[in-house]
Protein backbone atom coordinates (compact mmCIF):
# COMPACT_ATOMS: atom_id res chain seq x y z
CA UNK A 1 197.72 98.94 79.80
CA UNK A 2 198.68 95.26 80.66
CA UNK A 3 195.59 92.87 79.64
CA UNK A 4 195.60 91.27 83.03
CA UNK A 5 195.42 94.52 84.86
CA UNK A 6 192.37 95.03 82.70
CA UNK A 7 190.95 91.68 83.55
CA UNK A 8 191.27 91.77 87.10
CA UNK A 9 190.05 95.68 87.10
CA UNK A 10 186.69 94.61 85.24
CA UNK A 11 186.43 91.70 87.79
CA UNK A 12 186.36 93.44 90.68
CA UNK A 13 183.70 95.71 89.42
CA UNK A 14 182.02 92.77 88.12
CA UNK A 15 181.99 91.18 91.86
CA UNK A 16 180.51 94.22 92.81
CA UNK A 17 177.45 94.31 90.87
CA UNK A 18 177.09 89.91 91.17
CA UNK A 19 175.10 91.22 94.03
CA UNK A 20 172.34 92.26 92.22
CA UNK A 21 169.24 89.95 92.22
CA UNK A 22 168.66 91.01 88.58
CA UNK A 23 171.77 89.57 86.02
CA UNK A 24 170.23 91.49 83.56
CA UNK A 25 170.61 94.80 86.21
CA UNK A 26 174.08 93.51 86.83
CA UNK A 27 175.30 92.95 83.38
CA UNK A 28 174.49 96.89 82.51
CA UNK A 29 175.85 98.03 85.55
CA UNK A 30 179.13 96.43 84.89
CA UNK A 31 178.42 97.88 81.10
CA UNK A 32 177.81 101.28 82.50
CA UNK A 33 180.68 101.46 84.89
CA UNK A 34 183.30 100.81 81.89
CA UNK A 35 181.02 103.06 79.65
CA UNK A 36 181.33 106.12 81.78
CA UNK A 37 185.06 105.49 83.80
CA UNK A 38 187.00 103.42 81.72
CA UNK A 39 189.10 105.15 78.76
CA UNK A 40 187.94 104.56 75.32
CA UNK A 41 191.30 102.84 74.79
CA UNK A 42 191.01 100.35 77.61
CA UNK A 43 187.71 99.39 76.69
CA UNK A 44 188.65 99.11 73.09
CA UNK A 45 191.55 96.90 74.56
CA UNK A 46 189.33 94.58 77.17
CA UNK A 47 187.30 93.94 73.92
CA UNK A 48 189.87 92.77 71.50
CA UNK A 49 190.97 90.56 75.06
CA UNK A 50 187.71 88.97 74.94
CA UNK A 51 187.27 88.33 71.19
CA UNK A 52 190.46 86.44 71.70
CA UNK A 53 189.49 84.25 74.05
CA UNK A 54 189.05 86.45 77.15
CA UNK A 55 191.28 84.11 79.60
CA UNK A 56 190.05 85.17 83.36
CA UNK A 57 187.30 86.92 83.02
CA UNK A 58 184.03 86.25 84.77
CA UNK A 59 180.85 85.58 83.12
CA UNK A 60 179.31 88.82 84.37
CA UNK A 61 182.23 90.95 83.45
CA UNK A 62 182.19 89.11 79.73
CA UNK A 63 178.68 89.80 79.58
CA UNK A 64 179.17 93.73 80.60
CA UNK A 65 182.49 93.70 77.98
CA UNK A 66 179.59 92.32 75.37
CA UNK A 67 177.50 94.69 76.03
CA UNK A 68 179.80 97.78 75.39
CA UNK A 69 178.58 100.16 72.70
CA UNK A 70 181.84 101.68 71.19
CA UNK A 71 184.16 98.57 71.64
């Protein structure tokens, strides 16, 4: 899948769960959401995106693409 499709995909979730009081509580949401819906693949692929530099993504969906277990 095209990296900036991925980006903009784990943004929007991202936005969704900035409106959590806790970061913490946001950051694993964000984390869980790609855990349980995203493809192994993509996730694998949003990972390598970020080690490289991660161009566009938010801080909240960089921390929830840190957080990943199996990327």
């Amino acid at each position: 899948m095209d990296a900036q499709r991925l980006v903009a995909m784990a943004n929007d979730i991202a936005r969704y769960f900035a409106s959590e009081p806790d970061r913490d509580a946001g950051i694993a949401g964000v984390a869980n959401h790609l855990e349980k819906f995203w493809d192994p693949r993509m996730r694998r692929q949003l990972r390598a995106y970020l080690e490289a530099g991660g161009e566009g993504l938010g801080d909240l969906a960089r921390a929830g693409v840190e957080r990943l277990k199996d990327a």
